[in-house]
PDB file of N, CA and C in Angstrom:
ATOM      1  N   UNK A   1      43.700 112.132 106.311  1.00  0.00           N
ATOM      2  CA  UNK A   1      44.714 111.303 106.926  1.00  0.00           C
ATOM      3  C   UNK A   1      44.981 110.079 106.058  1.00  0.00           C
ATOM      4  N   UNK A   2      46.584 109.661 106.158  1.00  0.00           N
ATOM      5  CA  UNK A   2      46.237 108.578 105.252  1.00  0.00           C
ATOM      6  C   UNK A   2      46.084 107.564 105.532  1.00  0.00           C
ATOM      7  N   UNK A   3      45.847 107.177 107.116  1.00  0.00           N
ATOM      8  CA  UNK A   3      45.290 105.574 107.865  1.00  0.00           C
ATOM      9  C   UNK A   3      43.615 105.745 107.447  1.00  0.00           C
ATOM     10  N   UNK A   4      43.358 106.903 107.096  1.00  0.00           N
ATOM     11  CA  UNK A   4      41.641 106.981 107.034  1.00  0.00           C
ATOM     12  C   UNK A   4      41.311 106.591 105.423  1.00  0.00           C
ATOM     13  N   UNK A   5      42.175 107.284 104.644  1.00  0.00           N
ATOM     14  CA  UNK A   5      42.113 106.913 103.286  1.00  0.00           C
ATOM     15  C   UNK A   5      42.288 105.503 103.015  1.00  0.00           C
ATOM     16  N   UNK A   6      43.644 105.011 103.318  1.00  0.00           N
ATOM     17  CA  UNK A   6      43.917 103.564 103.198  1.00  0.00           C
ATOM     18  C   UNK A   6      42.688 102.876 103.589  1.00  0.00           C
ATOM     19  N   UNK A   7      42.026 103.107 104.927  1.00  0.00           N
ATOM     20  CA  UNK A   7      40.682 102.378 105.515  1.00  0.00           C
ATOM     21  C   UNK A   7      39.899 101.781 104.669  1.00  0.00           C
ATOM     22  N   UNK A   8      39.628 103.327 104.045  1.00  0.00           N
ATOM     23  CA  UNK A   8      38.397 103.640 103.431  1.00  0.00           C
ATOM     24  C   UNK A   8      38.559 102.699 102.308  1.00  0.00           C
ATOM     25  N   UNK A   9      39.246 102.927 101.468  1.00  0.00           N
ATOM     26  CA  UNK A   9      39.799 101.885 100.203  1.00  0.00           C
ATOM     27  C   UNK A   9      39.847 100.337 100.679  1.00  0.00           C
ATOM     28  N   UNK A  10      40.631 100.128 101.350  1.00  0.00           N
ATOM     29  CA  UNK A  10      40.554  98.644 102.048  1.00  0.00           C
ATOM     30  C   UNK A  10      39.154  97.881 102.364  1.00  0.00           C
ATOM     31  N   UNK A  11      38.486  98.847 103.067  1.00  0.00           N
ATOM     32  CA  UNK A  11      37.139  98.302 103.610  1.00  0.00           C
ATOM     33  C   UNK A  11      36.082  98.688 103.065  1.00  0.00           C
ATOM     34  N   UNK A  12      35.856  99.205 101.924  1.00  0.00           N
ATOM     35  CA  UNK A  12      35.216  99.761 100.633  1.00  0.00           C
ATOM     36  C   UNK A  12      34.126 100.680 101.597  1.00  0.00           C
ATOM     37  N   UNK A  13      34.923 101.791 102.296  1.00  0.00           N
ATOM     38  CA  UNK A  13      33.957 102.795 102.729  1.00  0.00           C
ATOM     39  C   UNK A  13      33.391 102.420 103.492  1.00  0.00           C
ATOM     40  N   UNK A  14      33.806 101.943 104.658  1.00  0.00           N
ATOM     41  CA  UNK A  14      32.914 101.323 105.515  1.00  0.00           C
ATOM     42  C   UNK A  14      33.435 102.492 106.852  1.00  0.00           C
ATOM     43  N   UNK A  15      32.577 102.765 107.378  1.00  0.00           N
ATOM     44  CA  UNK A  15      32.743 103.596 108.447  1.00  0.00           C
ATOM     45  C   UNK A  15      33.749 102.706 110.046  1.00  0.00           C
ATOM     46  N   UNK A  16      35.160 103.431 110.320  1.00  0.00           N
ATOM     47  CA  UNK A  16      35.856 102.779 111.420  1.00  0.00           C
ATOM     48  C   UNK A  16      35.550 103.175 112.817  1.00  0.00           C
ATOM     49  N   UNK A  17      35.474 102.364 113.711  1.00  0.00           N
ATOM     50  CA  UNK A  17      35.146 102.530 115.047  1.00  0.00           C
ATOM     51  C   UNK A  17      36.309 103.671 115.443  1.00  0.00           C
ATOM     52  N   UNK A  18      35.986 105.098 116.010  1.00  0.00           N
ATOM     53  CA  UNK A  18      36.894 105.659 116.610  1.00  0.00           C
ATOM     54  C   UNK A  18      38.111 105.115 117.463  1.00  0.00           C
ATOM     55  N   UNK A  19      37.945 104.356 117.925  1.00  0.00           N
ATOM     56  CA  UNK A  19      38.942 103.748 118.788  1.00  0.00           C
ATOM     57  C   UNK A  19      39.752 102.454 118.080  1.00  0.00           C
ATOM     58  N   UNK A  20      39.265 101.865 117.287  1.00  0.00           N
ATOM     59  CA  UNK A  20      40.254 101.361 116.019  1.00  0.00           C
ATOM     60  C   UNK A  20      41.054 102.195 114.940  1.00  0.00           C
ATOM     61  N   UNK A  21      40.606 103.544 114.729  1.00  0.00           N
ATOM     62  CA  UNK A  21      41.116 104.547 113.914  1.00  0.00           C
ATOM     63  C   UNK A  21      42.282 104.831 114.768  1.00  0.00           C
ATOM     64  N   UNK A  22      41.962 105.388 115.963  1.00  0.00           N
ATOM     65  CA  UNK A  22      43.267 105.495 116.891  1.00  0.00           C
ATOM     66  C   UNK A  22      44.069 104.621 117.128  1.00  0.00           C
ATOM     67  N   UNK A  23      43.406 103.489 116.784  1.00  0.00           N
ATOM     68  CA  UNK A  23      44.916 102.639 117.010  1.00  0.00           C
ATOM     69  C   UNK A  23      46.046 102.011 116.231  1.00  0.00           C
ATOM     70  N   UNK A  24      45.248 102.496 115.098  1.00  0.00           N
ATOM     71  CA  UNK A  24      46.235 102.412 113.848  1.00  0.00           C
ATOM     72  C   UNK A  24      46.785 103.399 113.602  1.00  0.00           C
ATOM     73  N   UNK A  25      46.394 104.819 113.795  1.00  0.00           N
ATOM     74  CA  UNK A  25      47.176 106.071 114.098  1.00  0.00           C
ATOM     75  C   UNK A  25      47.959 106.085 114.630  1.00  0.00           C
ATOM     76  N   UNK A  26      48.067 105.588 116.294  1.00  0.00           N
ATOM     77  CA  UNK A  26      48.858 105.491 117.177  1.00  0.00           C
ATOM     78  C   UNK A  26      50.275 104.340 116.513  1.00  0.00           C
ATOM     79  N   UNK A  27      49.905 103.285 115.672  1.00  0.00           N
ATOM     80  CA  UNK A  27      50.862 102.446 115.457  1.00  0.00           C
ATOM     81  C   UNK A  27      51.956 103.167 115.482  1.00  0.00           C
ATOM     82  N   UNK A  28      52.545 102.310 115.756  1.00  0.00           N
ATOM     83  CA  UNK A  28      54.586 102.969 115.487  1.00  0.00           C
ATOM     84  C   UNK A  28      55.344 102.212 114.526  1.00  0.00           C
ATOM     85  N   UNK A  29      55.039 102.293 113.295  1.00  0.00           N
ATOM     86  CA  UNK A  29      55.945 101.897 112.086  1.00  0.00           C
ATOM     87  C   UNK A  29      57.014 100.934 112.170  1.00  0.00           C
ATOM     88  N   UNK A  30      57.562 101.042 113.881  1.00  0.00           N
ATOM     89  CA  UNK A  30      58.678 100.902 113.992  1.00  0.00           C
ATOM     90  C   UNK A  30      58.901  99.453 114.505  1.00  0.00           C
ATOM     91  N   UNK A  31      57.140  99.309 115.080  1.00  0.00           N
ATOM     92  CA  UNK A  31      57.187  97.776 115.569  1.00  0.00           C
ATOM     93  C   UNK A  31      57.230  97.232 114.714  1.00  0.00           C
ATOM     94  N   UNK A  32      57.115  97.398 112.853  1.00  0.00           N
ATOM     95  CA  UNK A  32      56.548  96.329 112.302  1.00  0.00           C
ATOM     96  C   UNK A  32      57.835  95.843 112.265  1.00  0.00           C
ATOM     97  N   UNK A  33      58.137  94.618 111.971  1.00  0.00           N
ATOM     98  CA  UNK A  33      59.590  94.139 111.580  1.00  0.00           C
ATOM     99  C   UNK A  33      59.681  94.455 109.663  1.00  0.00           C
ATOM    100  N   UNK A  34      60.997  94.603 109.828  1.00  0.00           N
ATOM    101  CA  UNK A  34      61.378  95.326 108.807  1.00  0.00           C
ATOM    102  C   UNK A  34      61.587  94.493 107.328  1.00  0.00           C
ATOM    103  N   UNK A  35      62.092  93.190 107.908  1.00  0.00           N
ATOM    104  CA  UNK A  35      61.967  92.071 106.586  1.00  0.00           C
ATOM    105  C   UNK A  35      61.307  90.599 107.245  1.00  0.00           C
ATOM    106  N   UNK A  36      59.820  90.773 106.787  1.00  0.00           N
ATOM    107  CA  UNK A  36      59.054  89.391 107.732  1.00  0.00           C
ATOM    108  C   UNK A  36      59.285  88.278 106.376  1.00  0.00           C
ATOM    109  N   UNK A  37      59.451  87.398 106.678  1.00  0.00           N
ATOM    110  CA  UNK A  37      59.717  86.182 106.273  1.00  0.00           C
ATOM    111  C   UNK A  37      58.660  85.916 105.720  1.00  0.00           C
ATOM    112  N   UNK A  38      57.661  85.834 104.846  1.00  0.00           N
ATOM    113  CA  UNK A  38      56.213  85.140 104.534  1.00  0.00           C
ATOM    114  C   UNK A  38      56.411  84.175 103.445  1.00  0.00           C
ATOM    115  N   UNK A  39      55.960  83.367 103.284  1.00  0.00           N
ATOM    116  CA  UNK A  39      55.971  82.603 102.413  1.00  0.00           C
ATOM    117  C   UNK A  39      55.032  82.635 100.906  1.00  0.00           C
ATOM    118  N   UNK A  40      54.948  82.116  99.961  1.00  0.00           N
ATOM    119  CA  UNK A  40      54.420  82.652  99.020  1.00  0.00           C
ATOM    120  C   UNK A  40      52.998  82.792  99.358  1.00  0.00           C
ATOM    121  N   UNK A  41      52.383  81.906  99.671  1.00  0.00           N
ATOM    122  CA  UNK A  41      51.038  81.487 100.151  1.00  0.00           C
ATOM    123  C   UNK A  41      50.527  82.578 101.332  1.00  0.00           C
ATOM    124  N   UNK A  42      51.117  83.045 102.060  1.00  0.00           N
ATOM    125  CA  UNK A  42      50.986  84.206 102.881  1.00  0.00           C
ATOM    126  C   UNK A  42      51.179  85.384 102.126  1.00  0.00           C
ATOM    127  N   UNK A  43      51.879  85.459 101.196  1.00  0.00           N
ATOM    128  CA  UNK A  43      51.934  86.950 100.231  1.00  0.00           C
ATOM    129  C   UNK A  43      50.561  86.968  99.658  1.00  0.00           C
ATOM    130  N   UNK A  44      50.236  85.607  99.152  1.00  0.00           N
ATOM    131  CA  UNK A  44      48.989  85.469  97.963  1.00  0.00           C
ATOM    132  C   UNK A  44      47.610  86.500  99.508  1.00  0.00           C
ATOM    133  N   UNK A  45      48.007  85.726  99.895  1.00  0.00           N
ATOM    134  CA  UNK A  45      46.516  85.780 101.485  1.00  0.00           C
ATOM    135  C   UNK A  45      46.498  87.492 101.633  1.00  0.00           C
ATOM    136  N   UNK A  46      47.850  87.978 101.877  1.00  0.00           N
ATOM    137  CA  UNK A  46      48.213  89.436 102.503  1.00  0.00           C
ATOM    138  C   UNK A  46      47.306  89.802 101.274  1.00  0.00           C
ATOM    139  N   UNK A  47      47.947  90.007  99.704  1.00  0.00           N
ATOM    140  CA  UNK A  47      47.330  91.094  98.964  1.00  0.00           C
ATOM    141  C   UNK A  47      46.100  91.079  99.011  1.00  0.00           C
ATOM    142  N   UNK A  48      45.396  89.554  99.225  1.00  0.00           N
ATOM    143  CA  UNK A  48      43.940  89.715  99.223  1.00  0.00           C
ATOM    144  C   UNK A  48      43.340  90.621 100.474  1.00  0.00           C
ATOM    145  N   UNK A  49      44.193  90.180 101.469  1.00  0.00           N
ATOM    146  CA  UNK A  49      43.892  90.707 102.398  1.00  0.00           C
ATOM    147  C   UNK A  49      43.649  92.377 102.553  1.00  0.00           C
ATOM    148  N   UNK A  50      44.950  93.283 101.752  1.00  0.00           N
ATOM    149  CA  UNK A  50      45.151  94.245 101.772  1.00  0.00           C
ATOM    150  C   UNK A  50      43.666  94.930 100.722  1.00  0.00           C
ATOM    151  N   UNK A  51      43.088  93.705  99.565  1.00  0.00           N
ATOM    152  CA  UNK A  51      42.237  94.251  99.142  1.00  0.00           C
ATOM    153  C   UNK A  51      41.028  94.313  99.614  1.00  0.00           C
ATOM    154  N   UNK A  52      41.071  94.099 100.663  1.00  0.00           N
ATOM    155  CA  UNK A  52      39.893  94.094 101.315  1.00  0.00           C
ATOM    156  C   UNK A  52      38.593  92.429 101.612  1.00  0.00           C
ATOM    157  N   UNK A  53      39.069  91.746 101.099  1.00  0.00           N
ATOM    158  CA  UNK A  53      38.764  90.530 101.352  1.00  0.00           C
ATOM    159  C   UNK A  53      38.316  90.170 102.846  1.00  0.00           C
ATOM    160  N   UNK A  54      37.268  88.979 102.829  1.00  0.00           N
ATOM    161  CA  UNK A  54      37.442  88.726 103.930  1.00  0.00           C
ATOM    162  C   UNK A  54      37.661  87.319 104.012  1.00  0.00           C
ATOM    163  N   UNK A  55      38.062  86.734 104.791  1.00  0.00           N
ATOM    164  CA  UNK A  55      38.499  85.413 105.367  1.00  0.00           C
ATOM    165  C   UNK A  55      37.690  84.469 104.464  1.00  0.00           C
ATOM    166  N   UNK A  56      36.387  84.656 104.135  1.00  0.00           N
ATOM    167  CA  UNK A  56      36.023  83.363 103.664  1.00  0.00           C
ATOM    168  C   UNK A  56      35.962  83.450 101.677  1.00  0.00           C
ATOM    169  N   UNK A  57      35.945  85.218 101.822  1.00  0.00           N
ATOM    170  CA  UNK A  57      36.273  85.574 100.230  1.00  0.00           C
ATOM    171  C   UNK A  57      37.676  84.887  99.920  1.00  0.00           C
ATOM    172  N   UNK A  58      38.806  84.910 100.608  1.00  0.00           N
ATOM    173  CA  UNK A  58      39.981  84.748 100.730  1.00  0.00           C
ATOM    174  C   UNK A  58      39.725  83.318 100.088  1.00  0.00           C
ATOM    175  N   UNK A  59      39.918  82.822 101.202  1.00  0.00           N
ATOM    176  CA  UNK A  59      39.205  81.058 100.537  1.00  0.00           C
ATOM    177  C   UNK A  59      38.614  80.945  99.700  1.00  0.00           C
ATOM    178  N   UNK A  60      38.035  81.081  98.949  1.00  0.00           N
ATOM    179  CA  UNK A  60      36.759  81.154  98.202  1.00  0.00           C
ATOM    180  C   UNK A  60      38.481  81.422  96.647  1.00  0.00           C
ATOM    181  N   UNK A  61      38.388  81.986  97.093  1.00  0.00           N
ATOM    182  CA  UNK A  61      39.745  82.663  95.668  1.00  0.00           C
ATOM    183  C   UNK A  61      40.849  81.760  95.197  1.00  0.00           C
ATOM    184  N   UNK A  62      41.169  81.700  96.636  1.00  0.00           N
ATOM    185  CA  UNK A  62      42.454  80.502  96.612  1.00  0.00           C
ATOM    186  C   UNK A  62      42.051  79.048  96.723  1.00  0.00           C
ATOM    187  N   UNK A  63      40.719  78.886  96.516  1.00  0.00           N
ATOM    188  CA  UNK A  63      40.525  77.074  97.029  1.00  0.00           C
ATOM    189  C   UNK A  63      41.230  76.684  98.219  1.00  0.00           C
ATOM    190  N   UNK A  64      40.794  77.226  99.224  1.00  0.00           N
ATOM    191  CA  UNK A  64      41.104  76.852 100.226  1.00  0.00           C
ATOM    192  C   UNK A  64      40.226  77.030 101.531  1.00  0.00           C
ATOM    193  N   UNK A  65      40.406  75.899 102.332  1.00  0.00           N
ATOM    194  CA  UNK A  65      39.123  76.102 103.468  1.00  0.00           C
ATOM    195  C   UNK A  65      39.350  77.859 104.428  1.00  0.00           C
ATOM    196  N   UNK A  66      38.002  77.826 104.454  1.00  0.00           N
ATOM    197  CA  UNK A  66      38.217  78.986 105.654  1.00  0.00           C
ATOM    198  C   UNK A  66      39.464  78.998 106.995  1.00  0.00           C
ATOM    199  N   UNK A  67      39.378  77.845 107.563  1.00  0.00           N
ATOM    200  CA  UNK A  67      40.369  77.430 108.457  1.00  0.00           C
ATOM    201  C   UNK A  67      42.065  77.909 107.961  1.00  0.00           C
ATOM    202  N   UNK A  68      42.095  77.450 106.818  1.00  0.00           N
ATOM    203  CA  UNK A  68      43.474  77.472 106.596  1.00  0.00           C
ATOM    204  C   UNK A  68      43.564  79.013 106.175  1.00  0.00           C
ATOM    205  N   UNK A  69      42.589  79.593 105.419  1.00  0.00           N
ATOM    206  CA  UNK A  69      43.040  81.291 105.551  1.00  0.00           C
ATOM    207  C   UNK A  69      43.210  81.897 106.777  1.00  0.00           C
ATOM    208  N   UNK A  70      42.209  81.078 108.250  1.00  0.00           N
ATOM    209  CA  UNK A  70      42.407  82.017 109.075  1.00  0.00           C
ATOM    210  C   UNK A  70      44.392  81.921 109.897  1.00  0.00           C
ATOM    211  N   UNK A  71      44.497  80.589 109.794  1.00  0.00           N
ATOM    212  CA  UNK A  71      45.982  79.927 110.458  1.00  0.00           C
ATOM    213  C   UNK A  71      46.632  80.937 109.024  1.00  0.00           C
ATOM    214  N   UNK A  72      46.674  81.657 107.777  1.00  0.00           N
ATOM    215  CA  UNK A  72      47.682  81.857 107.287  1.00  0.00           C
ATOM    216  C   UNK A  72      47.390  83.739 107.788  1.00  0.00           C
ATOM    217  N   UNK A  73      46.535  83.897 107.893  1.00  0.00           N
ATOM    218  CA  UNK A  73      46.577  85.271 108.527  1.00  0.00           C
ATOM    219  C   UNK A  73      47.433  85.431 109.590  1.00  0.00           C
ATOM    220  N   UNK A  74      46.384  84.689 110.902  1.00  0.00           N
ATOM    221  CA  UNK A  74      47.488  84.385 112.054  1.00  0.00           C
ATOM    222  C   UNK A  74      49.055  84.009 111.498  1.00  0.00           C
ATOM    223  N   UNK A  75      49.771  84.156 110.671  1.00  0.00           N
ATOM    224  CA  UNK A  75      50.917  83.849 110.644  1.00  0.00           C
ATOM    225  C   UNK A  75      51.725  85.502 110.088  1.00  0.00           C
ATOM    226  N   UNK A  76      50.429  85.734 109.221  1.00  0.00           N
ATOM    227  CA  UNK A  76      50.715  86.648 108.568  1.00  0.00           C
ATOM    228  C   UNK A  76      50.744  87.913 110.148  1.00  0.00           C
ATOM    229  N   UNK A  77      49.879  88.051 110.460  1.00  0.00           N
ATOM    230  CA  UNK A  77      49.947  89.217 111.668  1.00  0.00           C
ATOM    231  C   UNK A  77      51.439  89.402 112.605  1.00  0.00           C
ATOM    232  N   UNK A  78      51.417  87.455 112.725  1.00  0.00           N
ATOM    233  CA  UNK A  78      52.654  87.378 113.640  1.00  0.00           C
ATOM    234  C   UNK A  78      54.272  87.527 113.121  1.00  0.00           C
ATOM    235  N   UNK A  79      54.165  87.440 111.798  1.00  0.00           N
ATOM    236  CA  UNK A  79      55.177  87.574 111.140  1.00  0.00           C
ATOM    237  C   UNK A  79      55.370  89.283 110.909  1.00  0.00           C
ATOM    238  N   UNK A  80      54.526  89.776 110.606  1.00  0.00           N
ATOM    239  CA  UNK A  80      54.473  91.472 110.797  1.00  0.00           C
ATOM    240  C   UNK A  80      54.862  92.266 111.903  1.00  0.00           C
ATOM    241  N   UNK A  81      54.441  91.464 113.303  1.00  0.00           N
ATOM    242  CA  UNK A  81      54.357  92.593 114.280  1.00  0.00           C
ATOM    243  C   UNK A  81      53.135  93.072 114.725  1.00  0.00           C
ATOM    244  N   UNK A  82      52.079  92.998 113.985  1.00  0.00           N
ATOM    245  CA  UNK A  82      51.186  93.422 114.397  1.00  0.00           C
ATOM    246  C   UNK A  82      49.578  92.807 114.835  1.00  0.00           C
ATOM    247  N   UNK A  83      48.758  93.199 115.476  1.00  0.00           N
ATOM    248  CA  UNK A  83      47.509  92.657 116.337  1.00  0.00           C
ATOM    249  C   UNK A  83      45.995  92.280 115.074  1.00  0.00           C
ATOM    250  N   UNK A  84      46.210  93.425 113.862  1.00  0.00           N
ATOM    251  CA  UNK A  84      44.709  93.580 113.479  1.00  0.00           C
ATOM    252  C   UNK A  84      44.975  93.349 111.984  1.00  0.00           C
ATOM    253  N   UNK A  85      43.911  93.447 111.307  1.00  0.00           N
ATOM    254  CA  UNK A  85      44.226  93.339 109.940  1.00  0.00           C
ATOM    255  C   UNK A  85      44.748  94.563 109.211  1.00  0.00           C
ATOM    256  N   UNK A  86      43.751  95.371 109.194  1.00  0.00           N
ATOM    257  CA  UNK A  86      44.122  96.687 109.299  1.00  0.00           C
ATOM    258  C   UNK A  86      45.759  96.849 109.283  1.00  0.00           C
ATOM    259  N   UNK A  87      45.869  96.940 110.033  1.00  0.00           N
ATOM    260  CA  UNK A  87      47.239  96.979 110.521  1.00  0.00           C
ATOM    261  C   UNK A  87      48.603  96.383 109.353  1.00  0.00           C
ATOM    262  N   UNK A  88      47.882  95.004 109.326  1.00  0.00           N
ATOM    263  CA  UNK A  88      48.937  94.539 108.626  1.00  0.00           C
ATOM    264  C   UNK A  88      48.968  94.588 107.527  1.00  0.00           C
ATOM    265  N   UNK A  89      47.144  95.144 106.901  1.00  0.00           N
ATOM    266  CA  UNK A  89      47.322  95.994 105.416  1.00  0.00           C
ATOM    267  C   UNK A  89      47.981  97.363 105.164  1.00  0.00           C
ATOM    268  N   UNK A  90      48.371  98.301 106.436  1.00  0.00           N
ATOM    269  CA  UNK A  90      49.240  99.607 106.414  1.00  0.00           C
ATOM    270  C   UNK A  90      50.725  98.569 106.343  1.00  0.00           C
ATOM    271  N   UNK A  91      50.599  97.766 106.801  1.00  0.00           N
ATOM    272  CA  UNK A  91      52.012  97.394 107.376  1.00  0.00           C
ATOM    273  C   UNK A  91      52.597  97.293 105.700  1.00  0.00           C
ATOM    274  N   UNK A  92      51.900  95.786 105.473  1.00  0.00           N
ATOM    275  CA  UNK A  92      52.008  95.366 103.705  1.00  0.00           C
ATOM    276  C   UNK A  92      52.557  96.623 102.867  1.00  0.00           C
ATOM    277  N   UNK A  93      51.664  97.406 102.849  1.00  0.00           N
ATOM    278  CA  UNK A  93      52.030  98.687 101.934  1.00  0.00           C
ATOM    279  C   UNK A  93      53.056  99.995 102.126  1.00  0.00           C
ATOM    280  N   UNK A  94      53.455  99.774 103.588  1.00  0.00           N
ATOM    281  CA  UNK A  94      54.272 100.314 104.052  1.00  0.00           C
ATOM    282  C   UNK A  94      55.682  99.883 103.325  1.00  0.00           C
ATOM    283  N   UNK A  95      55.630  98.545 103.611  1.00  0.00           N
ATOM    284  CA  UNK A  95      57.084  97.595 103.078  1.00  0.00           C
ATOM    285  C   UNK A  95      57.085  97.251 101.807  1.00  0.00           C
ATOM    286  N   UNK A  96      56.180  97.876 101.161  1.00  0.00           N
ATOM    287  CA  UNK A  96      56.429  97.230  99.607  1.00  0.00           C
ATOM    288  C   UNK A  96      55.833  95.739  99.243  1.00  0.00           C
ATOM    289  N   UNK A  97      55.216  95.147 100.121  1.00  0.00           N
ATOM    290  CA  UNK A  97      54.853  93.838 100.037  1.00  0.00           C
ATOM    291  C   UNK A  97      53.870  93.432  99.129  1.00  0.00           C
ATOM    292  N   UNK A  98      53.034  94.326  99.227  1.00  0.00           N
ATOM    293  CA  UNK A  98      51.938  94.137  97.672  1.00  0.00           C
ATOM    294  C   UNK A  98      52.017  95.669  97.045  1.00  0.00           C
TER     295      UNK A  98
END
């Protein structure tokens, strides 16, 4: 599948909770919005994001506090459409974004 592949790559093989697998399966493409507005600083956050990073790696990269990666995620999710990270790393790659 390719929400399992993408996973797998994203989260460097880390085994997904069945019921998070389904719910990125279940996504509907259709919620994501189609041209989200992000700003550069939210693109920089997404690709890290999409590479599997986590919140404080994120920071750690960009010189920036943990806090402010988590408020640019939260912007990033809400600007997508979507609830999880996951998510908004299918989303990202869906749209061409990284």
């Amino acid at each position: 599948m390719i929400a399992s592949t993408i996973f797998k790559i994203l989260m460097q093989e880390v085994v997904m909770q069945e019921a998070v697998m389904q719910e990125v399966e279940d996504h509907d493409s259709n919620s994501v919005k189609p041209t989200p507005d992000l700003s550069a600083r939210e693109l920089e956050v997404l690709q890290l994001l999409v590479e599997g990073l986590s919140n404080p790696e994120i920071a750690a990269h960009l010189y920036l506090s943990p806090n402010t990666v988590k408020t640019h995620v939260r912007g990033i999710l809400n600007k997508l459409g979507v609830q999880h990270r996951l998510q908004a790393a299918v989303a990202a790659l869906r749209l061409g974004l990284v």
